[in-house]
C-alpha atoms as a PDB file:
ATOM      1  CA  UNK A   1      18.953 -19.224   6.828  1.00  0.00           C
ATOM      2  CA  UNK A   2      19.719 -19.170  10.610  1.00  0.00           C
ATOM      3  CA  UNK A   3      18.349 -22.338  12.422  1.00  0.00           C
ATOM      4  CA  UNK A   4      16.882 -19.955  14.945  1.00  0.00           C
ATOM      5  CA  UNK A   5      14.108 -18.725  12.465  1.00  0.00           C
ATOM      6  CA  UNK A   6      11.522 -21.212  11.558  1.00  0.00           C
ATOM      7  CA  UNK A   7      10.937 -19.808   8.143  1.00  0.00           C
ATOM      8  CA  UNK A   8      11.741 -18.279   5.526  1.00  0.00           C
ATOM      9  CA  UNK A   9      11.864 -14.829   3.706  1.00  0.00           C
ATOM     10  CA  UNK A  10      12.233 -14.066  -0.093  1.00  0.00           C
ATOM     11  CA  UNK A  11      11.371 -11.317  -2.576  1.00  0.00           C
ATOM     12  CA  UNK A  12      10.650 -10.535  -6.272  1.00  0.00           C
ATOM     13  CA  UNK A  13      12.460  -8.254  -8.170  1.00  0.00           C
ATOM     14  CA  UNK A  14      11.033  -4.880  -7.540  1.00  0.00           C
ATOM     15  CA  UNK A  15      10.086  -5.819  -3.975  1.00  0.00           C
ATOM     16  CA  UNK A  16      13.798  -6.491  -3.268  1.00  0.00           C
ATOM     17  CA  UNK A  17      14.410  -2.477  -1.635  1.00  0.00           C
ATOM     18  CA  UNK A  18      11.693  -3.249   1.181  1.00  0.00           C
ATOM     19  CA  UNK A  19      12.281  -6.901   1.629  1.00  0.00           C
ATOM     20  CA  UNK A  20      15.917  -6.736   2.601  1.00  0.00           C
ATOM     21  CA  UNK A  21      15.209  -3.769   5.151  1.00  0.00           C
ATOM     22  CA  UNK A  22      12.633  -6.723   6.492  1.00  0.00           C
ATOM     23  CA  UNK A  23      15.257  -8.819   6.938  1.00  0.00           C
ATOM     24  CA  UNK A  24      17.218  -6.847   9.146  1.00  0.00           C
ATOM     25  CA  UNK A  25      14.601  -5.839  11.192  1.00  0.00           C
ATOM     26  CA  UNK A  26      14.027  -9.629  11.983  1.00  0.00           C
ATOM     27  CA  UNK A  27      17.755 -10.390  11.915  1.00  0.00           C
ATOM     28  CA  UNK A  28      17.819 -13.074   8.756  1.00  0.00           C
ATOM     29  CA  UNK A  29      19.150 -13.234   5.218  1.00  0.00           C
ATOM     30  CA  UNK A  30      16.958 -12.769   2.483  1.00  0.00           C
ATOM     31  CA  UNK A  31      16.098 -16.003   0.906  1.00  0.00           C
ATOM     32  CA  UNK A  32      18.304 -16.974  -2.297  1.00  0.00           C
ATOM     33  CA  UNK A  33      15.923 -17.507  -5.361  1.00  0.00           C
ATOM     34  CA  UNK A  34      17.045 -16.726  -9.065  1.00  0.00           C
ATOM     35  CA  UNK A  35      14.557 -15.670 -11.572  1.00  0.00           C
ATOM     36  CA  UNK A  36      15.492 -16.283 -14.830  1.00  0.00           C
ATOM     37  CA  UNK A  37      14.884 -13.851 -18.218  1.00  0.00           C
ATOM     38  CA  UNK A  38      14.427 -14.658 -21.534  1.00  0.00           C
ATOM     39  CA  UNK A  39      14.318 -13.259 -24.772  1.00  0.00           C
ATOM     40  CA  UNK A  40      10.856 -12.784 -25.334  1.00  0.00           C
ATOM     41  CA  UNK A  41      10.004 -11.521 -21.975  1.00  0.00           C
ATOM     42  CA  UNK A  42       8.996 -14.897 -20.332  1.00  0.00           C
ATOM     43  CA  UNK A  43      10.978 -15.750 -17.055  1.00  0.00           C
ATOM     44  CA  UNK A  44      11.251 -18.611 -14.342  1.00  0.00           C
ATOM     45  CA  UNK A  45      12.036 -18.645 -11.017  1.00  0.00           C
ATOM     46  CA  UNK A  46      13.603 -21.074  -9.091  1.00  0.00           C
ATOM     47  CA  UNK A  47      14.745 -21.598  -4.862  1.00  0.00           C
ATOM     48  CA  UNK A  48      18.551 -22.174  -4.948  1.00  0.00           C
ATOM     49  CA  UNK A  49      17.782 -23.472  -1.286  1.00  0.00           C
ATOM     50  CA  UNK A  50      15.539 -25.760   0.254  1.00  0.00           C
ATOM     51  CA  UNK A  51      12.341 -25.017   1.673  1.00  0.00           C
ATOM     52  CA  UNK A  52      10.857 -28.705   2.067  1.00  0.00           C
ATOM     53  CA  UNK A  53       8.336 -28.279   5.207  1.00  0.00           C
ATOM     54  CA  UNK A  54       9.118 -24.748   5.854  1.00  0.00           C
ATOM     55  CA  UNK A  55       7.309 -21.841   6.402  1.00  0.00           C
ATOM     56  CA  UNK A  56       8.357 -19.588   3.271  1.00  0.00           C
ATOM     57  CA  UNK A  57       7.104 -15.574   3.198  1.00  0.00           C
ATOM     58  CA  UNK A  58       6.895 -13.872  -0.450  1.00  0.00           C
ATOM     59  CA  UNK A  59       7.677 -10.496  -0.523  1.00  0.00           C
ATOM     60  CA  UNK A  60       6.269  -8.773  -3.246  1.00  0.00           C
ATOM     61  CA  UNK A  61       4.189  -5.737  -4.088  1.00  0.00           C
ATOM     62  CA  UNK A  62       1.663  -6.108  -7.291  1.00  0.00           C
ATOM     63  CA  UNK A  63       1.924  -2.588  -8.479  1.00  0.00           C
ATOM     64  CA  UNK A  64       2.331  -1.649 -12.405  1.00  0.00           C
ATOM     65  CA  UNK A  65       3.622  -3.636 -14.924  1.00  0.00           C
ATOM     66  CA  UNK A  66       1.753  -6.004 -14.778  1.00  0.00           C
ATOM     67  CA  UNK A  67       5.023  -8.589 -14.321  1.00  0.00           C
ATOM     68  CA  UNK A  68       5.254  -8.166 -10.680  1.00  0.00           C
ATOM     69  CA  UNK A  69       1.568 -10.444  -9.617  1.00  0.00           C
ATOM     70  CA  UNK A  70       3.019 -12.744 -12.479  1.00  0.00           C
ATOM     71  CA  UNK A  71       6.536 -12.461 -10.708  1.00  0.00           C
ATOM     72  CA  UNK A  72       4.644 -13.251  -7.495  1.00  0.00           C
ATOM     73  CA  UNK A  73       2.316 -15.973  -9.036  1.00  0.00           C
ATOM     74  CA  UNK A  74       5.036 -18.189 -10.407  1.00  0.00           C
ATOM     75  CA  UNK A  75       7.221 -17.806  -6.997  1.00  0.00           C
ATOM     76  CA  UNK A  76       4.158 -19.145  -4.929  1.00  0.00           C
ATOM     77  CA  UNK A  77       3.450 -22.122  -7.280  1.00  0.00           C
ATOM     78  CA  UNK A  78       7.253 -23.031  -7.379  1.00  0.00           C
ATOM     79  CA  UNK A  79       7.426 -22.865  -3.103  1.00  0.00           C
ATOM     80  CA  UNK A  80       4.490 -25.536  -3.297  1.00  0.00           C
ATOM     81  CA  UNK A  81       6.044 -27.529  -6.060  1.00  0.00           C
ATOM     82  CA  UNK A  82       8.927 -27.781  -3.713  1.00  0.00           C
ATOM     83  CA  UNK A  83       6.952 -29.091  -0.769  1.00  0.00           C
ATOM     84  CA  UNK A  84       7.082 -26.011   1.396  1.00  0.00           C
ATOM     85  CA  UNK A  85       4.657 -26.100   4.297  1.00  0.00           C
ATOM     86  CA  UNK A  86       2.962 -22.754   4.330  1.00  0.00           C
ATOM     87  CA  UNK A  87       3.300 -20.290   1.412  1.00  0.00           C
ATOM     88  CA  UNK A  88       2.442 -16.674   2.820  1.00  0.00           C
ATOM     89  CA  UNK A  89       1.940 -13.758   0.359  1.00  0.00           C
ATOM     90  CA  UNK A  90       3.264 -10.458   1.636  1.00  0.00           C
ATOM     91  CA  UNK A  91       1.760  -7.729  -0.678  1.00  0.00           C
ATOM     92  CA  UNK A  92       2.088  -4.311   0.860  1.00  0.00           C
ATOM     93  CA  UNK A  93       0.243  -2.665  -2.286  1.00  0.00           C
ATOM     94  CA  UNK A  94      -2.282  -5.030  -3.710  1.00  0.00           C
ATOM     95  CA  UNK A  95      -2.852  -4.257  -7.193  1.00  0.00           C
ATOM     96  CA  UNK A  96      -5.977  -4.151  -8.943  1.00  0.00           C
ATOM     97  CA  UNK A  97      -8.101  -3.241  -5.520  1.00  0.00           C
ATOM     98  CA  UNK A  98      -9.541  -0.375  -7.504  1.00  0.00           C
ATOM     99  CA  UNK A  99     -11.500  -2.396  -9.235  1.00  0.00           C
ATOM    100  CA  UNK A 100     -13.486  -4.246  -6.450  1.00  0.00           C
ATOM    101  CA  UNK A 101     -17.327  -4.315  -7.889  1.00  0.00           C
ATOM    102  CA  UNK A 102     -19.066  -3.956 -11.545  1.00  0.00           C
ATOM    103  CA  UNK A 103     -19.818  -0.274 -11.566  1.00  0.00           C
ATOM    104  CA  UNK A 104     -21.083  -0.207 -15.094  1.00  0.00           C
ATOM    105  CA  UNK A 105     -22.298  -2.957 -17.657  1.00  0.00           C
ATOM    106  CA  UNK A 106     -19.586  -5.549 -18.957  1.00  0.00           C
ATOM    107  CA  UNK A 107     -17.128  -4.238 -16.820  1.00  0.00           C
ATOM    108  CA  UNK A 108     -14.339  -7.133 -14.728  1.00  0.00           C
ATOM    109  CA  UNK A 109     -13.789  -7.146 -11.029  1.00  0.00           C
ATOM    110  CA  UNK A 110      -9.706  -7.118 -11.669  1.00  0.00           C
ATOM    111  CA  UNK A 111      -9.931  -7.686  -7.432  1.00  0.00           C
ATOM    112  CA  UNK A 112     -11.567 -10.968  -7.625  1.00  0.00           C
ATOM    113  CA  UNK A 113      -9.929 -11.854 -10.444  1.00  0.00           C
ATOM    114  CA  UNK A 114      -6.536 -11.618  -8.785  1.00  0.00           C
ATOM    115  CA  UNK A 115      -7.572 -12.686  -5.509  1.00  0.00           C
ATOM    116  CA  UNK A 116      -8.596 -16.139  -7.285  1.00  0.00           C
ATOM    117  CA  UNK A 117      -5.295 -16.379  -9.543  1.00  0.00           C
ATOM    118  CA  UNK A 118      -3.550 -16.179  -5.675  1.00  0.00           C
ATOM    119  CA  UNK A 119      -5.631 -18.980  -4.254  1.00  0.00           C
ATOM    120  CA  UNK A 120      -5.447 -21.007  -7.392  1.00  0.00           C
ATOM    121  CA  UNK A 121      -1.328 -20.543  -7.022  1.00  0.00           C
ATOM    122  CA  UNK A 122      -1.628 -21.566  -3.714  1.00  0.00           C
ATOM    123  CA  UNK A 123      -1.348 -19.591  -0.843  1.00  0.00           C
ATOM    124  CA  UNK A 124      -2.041 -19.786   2.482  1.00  0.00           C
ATOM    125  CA  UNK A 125      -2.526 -16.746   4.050  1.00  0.00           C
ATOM    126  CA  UNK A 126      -1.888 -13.249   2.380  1.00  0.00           C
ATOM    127  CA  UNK A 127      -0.448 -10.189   4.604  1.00  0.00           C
ATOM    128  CA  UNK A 128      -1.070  -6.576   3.007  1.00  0.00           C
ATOM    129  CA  UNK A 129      -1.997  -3.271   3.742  1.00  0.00           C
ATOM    130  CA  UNK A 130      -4.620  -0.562   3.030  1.00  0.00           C
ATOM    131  CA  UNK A 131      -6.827  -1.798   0.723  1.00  0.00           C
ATOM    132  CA  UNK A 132      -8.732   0.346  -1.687  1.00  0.00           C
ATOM    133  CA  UNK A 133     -11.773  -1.023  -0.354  1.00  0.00           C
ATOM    134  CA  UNK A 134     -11.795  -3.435   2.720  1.00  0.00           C
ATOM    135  CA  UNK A 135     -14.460  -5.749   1.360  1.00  0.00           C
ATOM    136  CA  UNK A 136     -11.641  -7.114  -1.142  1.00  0.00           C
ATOM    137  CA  UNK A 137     -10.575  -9.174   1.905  1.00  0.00           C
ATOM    138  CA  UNK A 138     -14.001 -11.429   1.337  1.00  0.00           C
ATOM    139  CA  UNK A 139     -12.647 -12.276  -2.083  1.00  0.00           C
ATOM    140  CA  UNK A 140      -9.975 -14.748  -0.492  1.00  0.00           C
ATOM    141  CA  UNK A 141     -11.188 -17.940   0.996  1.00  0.00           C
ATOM    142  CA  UNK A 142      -7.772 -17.645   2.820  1.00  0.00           C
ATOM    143  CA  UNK A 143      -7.031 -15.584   6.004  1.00  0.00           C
ATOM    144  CA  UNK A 144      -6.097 -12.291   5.187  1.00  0.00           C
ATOM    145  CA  UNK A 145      -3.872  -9.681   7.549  1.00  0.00           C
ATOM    146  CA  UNK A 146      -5.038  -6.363   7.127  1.00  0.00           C
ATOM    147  CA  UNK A 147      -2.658  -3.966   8.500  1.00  0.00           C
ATOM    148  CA  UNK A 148      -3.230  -0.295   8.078  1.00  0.00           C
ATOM    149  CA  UNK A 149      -0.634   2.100   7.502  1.00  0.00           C
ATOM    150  CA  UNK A 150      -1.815   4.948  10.025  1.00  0.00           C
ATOM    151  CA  UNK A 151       0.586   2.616  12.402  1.00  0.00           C
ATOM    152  CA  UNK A 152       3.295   4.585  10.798  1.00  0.00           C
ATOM    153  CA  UNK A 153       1.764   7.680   9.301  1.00  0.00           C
ATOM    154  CA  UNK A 154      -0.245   8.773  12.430  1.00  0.00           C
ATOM    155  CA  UNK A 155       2.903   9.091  14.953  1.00  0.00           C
ATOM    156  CA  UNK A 156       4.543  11.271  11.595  1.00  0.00           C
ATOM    157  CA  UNK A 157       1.534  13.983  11.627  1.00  0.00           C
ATOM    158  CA  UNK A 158       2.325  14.121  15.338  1.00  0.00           C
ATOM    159  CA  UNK A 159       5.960  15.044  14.798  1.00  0.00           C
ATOM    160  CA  UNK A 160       4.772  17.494  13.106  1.00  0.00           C
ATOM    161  CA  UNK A 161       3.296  19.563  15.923  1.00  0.00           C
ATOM    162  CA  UNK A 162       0.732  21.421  13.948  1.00  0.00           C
ATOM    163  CA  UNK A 163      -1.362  24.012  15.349  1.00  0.00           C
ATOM    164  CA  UNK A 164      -5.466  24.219  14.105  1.00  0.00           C
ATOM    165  CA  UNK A 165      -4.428  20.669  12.481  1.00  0.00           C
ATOM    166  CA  UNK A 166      -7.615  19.718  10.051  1.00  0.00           C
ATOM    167  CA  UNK A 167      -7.898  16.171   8.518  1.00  0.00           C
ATOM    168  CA  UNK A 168      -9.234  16.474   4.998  1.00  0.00           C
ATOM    169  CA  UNK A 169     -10.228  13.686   2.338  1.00  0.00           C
ATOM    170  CA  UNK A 170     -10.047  14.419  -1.554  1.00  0.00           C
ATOM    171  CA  UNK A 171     -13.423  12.621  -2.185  1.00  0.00           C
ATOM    172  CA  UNK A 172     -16.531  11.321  -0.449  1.00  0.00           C
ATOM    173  CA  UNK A 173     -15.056   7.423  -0.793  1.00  0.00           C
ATOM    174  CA  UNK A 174     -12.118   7.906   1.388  1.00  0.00           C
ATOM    175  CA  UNK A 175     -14.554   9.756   4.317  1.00  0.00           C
ATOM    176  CA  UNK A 176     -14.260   6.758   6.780  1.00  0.00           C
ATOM    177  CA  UNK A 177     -10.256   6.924   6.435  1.00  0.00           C
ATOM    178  CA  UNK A 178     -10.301  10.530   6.697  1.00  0.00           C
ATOM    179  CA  UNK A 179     -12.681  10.361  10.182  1.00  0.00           C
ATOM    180  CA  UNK A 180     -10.642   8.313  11.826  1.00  0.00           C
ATOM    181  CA  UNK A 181      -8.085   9.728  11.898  1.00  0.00           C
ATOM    182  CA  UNK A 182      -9.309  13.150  12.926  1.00  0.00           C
ATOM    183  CA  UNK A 183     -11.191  10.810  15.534  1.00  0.00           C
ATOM    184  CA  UNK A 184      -7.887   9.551  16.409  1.00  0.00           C
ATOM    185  CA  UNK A 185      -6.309  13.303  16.598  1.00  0.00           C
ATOM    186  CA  UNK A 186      -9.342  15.000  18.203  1.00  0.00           C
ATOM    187  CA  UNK A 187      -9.223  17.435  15.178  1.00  0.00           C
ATOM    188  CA  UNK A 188     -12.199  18.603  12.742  1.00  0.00           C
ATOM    189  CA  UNK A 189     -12.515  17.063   9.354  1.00  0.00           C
ATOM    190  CA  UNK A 190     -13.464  18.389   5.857  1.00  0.00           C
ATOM    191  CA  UNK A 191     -14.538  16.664   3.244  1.00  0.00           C
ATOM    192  CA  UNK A 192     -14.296  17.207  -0.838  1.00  0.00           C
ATOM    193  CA  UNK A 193     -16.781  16.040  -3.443  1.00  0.00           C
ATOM    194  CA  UNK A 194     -15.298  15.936  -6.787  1.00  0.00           C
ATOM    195  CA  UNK A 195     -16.888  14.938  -9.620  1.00  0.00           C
ATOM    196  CA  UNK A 196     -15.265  13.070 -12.706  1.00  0.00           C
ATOM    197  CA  UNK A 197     -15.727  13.987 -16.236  1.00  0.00           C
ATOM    198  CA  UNK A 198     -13.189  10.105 -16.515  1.00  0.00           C
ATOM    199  CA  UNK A 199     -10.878   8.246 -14.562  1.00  0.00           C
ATOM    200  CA  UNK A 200      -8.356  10.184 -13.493  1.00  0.00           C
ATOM    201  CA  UNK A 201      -9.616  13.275 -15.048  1.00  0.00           C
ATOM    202  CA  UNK A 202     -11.294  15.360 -12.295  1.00  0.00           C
ATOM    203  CA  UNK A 203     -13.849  17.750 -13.455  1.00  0.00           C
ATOM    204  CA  UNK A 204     -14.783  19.903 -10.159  1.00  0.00           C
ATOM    205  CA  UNK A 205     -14.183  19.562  -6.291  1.00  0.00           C
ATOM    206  CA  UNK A 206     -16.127  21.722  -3.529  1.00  0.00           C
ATOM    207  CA  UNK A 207     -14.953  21.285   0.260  1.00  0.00           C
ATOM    208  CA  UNK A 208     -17.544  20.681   2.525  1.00  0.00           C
ATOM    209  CA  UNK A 209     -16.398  22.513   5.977  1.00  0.00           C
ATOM    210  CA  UNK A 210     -13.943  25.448   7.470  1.00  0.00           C
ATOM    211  CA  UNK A 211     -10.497  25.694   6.140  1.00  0.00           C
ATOM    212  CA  UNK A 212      -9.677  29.327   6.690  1.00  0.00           C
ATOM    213  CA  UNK A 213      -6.464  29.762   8.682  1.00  0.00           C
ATOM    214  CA  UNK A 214      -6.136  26.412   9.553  1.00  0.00           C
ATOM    215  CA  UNK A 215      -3.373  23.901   8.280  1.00  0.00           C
ATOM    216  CA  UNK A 216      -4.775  21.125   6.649  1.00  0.00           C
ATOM    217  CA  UNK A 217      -3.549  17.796   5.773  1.00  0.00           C
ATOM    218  CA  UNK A 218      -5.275  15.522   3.222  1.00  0.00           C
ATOM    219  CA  UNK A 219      -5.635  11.933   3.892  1.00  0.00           C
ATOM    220  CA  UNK A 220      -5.805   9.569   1.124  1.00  0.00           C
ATOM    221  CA  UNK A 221      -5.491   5.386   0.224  1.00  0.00           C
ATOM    222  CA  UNK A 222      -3.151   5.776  -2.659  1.00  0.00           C
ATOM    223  CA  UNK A 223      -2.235   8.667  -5.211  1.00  0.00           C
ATOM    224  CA  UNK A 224      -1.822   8.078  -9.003  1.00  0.00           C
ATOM    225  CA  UNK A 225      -1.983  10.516 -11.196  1.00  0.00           C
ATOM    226  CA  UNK A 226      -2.284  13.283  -8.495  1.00  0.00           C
ATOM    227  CA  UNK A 227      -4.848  14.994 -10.293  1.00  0.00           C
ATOM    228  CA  UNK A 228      -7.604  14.835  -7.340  1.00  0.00           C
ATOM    229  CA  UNK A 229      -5.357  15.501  -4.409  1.00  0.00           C
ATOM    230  CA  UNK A 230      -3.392  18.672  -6.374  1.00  0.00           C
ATOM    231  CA  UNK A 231      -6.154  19.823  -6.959  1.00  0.00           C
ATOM    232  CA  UNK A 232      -7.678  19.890  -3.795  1.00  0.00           C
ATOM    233  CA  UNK A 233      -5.054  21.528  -2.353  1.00  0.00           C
ATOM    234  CA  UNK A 234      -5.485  24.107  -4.517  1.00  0.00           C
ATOM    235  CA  UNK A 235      -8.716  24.958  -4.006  1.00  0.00           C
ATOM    236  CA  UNK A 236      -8.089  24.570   0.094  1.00  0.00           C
ATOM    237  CA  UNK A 237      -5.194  26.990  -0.475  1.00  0.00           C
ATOM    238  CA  UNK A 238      -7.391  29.308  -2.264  1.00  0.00           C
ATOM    239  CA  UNK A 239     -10.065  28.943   0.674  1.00  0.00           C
ATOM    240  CA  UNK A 240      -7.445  30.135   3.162  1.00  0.00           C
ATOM    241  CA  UNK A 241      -6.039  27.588   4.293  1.00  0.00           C
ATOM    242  CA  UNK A 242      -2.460  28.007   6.024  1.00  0.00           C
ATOM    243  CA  UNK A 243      -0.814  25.200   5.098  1.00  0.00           C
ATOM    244  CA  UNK A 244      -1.812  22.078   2.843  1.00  0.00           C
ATOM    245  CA  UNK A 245      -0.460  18.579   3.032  1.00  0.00           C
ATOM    246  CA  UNK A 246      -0.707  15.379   1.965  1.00  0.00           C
ATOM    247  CA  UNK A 247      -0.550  11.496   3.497  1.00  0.00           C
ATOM    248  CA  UNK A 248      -1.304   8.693   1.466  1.00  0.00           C
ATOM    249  CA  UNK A 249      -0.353   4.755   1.887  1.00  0.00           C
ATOM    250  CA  UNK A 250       0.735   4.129  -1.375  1.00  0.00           C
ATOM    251  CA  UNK A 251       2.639   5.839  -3.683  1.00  0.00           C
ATOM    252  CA  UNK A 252       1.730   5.385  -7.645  1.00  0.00           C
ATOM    253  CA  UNK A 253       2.666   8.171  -8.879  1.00  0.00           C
ATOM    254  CA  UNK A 254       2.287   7.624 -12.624  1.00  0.00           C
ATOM    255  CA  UNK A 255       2.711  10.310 -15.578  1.00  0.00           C
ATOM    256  CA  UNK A 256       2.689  13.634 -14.589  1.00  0.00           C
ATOM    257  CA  UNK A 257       2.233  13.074 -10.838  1.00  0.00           C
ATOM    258  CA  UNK A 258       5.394  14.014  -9.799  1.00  0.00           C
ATOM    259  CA  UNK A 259       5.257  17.362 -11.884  1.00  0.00           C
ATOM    260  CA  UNK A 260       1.530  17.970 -10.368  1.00  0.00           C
ATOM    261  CA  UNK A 261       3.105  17.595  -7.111  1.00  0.00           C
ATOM    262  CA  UNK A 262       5.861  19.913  -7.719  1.00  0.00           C
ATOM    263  CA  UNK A 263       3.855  22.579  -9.247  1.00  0.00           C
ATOM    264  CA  UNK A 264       0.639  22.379  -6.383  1.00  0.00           C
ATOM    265  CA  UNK A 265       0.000  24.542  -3.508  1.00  0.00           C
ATOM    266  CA  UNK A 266       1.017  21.253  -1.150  1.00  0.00           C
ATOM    267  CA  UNK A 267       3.854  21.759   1.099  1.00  0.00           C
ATOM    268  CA  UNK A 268       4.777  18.305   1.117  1.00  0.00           C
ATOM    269  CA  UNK A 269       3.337  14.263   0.327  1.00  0.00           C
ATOM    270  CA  UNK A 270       3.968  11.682   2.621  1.00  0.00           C
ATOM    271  CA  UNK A 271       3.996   8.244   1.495  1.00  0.00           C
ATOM    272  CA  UNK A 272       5.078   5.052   2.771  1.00  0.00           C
ATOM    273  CA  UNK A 273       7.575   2.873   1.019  1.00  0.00           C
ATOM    274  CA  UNK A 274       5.237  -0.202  -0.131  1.00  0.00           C
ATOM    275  CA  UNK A 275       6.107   1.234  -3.357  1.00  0.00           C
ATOM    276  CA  UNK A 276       9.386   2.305  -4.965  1.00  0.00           C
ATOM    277  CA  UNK A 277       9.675   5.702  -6.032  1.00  0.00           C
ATOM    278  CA  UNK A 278      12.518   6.677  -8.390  1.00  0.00           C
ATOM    279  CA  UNK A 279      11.591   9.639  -9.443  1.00  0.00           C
ATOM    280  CA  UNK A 280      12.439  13.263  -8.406  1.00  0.00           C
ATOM    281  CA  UNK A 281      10.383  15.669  -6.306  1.00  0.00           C
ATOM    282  CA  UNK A 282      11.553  17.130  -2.947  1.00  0.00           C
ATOM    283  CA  UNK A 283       8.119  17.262  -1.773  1.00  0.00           C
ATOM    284  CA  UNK A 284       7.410  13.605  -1.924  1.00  0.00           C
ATOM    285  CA  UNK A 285       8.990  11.746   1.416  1.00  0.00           C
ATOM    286  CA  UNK A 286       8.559   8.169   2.358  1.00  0.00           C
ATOM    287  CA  UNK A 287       8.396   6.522   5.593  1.00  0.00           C
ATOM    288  CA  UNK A 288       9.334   2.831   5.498  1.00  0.00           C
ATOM    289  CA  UNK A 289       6.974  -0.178   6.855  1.00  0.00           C
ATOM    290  CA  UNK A 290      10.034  -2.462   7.079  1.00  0.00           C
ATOM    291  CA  UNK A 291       9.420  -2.678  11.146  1.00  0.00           C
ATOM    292  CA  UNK A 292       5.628  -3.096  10.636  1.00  0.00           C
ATOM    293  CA  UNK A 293       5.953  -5.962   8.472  1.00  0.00           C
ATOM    294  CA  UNK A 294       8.577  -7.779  10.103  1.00  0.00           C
ATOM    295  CA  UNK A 295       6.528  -7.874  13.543  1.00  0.00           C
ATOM    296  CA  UNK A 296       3.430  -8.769  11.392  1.00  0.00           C
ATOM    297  CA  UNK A 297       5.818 -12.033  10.124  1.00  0.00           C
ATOM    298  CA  UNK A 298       7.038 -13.160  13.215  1.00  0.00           C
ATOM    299  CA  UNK A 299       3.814 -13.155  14.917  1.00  0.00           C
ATOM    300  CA  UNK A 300       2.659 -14.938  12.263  1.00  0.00           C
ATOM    301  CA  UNK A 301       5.326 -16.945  12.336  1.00  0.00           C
ATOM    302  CA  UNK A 302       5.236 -17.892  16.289  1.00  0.00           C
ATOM    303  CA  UNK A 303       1.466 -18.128  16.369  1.00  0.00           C
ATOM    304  CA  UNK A 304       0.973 -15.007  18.419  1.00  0.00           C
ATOM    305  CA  UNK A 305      -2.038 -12.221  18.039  1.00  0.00           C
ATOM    306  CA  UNK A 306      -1.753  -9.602  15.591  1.00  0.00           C
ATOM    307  CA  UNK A 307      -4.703  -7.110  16.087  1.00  0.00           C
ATOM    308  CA  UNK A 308      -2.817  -4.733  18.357  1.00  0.00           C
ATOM    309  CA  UNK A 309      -0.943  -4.107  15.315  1.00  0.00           C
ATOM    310  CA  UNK A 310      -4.089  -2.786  13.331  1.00  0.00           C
ATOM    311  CA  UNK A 311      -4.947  -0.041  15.581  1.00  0.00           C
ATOM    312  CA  UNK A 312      -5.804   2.775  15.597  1.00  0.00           C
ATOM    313  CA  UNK A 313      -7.454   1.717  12.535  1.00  0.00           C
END
């Protein structure tokens, strides 16, 4: 690491793609850690360089399986076994968020849960973006850097230079996301109501508002199964809409996702790249929140403010 930077960056394994585009962005190597396999699955990690009394910065994302937090977990408690100074958690996708209260009887609150086994590992500070629900951030007794990804997604619906532009949201819960940023835009929204017949099984959805000849894009925290948001666009297309597409901040896309995709009335998905995505649809496109991050760690890093990057949201 150059002497110039007063810290440190390293990643887990599936984290690796997004961390070393950090990196360049704030002109240092990746860190040099090994993690170690064995046989029956277990692994180790280990720092093949100092980081006695530094600053260290753990890139990882805790998306499905479930060996990425324990990936992440074991990499924070080895940085404070080896004496470093501040251990900061940088989890663009923050697994788990979805479940963030107790809904029914005798269900867990996988968000606390998580948010304690961090603590308990020993961070300092955690760094991540669009939560599924921003109360999570009260789970930590640790400060917590919210950023938003409408930093990135926001200036890519204005490329776009869309005529009768309408922000829609595929359910009631993701209304305040969706307002903003037709707020933000000056454009009408439209909301959905869908109803649920079981998790990720969607049973009917009914837009609220005036989609006739406009082009609409749907605004959303994360997509998994793409069930709701396919759907949706479906229905909008059906309504008259021009044009129907899609932003979301994270991109799950599990099972038949990318086939839903394919197959729906959506001209396009936009995603950022807090995820990987391997598989194959030419309607998916990710934009990458290398640069967002990387500002986020050096101010951070240096002690300087960090709200202006949260806006517009």
């Amino acid at each position: 690491m150059s002497e110039k930077k007063p810290f440190l960056v390293f990643s887990g394994t599936n984290s690796r793609y997004l961390a070393e585009k950090i990196c360049q962005h704030l002109g240092c190597p990746l860190g040099n850690m090994n993690i170690t396999h064995f046989a029956d699955g277990e692994f180790s990690v280990s720092y093949e360089e100092s980081i006695r009394g530094r600053d260290v910065f753990l890139v990882q994302s805790t998306f499905p399986n479930s060996d990425n937090l324990m990936e992440l977990l074991l990499m924070i408690d080895a940085a404070k076994r080896a004496s470093a100074r501040s251990i900061i958690a940088v989890t663009p996708y923050f697994g788990w968020a979805r479940q963030d209260r107790k809904d029914k009887p005798r269900v867990s609150i996988g968000a606390k849960l998580v948010a304690d086994l961090l603590s308990v590992a020993g961070i300092d500070r955690l760094i991540t973006m669009d939560l599924h629900a921003d109360q999570i951030q009260g789970f930590f007794d640790v400060p917590v850097d919210h950023l938003y990804a409408s930093a990135v997604l926001l200036p890519y619906i204005k490329s776009l230079n869309l005529e009768d532009l309408v922000i829609a949201t595929p359910d009631v819960g993701g209304s305040k996301r969706a307002s903003t940023y037709s707020k933000y835009l000056n454009v009408p929204l439209v909301l959905c109501n869908k109803t649920r017949l079981k998790a990720n099984v969607v049973e009917s959805i009914q837009i609220i508002g005036d989609v006739k000849d406009k082009n609409v894009i749907i605004v959303d925290d994360m997509v998994d199964t793409a069930g709701t948001i396919t759907k949706a666009a479906d229905i909008m297309k059906q309504a008259g809409a021009k044009s129907v597409r899609a932003i979301a901040s994270h991109c799950v896309m599990s099972g038949p996702a990318s086939e839903r995709v394919q197959n729906s009335s959506l001209e396009e998905i936009t995603f950022t790249d807090s995820i990987p995505y391997t598989k194959r649809c030419n309607k998916v496109k990710q934009l990458s929140i290398a640069k967002l991050f990387a500002e986020t760690i050096r101010r951070v890093a240096e002690n300087e403010q960090i709200s202006s990057l949260y806006l517009p949201i």
